[in-house]
Each structure stands twice: as C-alpha cells, then as structure tokens.
C-alpha atoms as a PDB file:
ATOM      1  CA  UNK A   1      -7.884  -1.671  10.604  1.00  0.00           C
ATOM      2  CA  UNK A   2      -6.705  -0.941   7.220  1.00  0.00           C
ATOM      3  CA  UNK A   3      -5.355  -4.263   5.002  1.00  0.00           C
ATOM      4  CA  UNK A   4      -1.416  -4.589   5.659  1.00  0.00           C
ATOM      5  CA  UNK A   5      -1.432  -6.775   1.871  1.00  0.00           C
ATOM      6  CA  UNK A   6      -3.426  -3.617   0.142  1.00  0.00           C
ATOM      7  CA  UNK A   7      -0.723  -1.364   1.925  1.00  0.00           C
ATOM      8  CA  UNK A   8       2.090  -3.750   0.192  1.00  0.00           C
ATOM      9  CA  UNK A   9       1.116  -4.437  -2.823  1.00  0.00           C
ATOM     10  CA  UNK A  10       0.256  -0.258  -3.123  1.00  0.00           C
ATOM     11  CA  UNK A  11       4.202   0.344  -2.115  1.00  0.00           C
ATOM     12  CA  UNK A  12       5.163  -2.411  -4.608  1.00  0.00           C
ATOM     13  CA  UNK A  13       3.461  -0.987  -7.274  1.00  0.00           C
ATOM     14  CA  UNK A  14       5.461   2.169  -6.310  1.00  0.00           C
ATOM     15  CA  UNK A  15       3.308   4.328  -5.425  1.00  0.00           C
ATOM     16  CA  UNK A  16       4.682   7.862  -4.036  1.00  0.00           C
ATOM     17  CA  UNK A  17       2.698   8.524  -0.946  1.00  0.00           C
ATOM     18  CA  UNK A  18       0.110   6.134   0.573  1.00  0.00           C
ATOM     19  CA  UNK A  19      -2.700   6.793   2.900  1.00  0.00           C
ATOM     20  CA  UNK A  20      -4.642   4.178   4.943  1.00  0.00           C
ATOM     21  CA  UNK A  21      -8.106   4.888   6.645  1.00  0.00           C
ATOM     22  CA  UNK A  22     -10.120   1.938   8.466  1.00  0.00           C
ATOM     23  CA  UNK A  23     -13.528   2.051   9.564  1.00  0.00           C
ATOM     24  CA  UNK A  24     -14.679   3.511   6.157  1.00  0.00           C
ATOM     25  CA  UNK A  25     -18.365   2.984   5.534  1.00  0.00           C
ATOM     26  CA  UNK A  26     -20.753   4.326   2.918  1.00  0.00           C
ATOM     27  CA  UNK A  27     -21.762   7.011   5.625  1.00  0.00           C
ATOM     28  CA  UNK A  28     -17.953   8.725   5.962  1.00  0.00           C
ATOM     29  CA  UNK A  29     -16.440   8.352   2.653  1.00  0.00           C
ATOM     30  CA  UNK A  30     -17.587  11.449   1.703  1.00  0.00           C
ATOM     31  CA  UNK A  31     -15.261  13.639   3.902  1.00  0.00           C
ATOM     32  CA  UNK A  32     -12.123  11.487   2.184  1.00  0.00           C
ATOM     33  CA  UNK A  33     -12.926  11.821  -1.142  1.00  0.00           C
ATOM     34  CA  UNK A  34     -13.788  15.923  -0.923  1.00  0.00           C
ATOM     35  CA  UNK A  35     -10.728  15.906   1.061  1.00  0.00           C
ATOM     36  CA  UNK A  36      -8.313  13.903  -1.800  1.00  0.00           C
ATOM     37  CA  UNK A  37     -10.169  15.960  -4.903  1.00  0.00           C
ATOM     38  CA  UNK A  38     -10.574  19.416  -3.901  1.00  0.00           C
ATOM     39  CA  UNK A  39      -7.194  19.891  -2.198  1.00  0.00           C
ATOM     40  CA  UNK A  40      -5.558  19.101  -5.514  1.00  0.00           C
ATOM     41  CA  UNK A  41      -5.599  21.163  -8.690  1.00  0.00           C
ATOM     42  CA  UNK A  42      -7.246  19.458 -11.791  1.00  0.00           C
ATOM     43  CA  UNK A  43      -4.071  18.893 -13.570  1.00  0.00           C
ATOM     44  CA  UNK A  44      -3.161  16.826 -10.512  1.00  0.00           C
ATOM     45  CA  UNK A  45      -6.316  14.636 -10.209  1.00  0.00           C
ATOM     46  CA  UNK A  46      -4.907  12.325 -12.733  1.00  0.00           C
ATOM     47  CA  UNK A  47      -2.215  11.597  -9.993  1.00  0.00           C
ATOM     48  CA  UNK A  48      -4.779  10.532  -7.592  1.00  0.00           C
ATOM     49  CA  UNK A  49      -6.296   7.205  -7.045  1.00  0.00           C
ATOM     50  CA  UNK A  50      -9.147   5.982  -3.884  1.00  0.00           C
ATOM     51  CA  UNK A  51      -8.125   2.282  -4.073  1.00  0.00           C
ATOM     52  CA  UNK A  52     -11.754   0.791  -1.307  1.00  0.00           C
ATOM     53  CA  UNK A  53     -10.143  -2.830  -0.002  1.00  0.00           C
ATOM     54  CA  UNK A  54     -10.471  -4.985   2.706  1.00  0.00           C
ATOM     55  CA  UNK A  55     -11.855  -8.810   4.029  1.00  0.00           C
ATOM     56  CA  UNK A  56     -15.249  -7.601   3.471  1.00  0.00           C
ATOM     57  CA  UNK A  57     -16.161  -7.608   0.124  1.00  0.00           C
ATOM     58  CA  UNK A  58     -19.411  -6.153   0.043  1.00  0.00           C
ATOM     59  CA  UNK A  59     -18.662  -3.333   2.630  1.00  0.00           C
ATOM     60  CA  UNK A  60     -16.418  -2.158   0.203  1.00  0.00           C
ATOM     61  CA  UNK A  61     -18.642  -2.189  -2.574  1.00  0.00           C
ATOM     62  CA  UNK A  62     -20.840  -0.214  -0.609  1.00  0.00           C
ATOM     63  CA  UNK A  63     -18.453   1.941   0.320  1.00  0.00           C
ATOM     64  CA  UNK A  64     -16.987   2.692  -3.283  1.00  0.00           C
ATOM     65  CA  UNK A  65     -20.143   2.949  -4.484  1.00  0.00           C
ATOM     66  CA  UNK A  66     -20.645   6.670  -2.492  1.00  0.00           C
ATOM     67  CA  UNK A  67     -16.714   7.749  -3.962  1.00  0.00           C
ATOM     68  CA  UNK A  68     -17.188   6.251  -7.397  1.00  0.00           C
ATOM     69  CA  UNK A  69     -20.336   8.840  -7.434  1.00  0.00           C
ATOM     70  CA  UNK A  70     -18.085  11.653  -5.856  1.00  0.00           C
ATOM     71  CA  UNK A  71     -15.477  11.046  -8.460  1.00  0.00           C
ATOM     72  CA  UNK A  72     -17.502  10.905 -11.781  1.00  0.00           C
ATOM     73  CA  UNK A  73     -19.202  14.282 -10.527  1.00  0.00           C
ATOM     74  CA  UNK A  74     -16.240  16.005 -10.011  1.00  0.00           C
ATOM     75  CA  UNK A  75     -14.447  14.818 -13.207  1.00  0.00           C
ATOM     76  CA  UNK A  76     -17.550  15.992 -15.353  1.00  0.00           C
ATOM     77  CA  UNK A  77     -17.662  19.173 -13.805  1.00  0.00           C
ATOM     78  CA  UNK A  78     -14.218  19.594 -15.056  1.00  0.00           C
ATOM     79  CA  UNK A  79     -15.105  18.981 -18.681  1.00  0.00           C
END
C-alpha cells in the first residue's frame, strides 16, 4: 500500500500531479519508469521525479536501484 506521509509531504511540497504505486519491487519497476520517461518529451523530463519510499528501507533501495539505472541511461542518451 503506498505511504499516506510520502503522499503528504509530496502535496506539501506542491507538487502538481502525484502518482502512488504499491507493491513495487526490483522485478516491476521497469514498466513505471519506461512508462514516466518515454511518454514525456525531453524538455519535460526535468519536470519529472520517481520519488521509491516506504517502511522498508532496503526494498526500496533495491527497488531504486533498477530506476536509478533506467534514468541515468535515458538522460545520457539525450546528451
């Protein structure tokens, strides 16, 4: 279930649209990340952030570790 403080503090930092995904793992995140970075134009990838939260601290690090790799590809390939 996705973290109702993460979802908060998101909207408090006033963020303009907010989407929450449980049940994330190293073996989906993938499908997310393609689907936030190659949906937008490049001069719009700046806009986007993949905020990986939660109780369990090392799930998430697995589980940014896959999109942190997705990202840096993508933003290279751009340069």
């Amino acid at each position: 279930m996705p973290s109702s403080f993460d979802r908060v503090v998101a909207v408090d930092a006033g963020v303009d649209e907010l989407f929450s995904y449980g049940g994330v793992t190293p073996d989906n995140v993938e499908t997310l990340v393609h689907g936030a970075i190659f949906t937008r134009k490049p001069s719009d990838l700046v806009n986007t952030a993949i905020f990986v939260g939660g109780s369990n601290v090392a799930a998430g690090e697995r589980s940014s570790k896959p999109s942190r790799s997705l990202c840096s590809v993508h933003s290279r390939s751009r340069s």
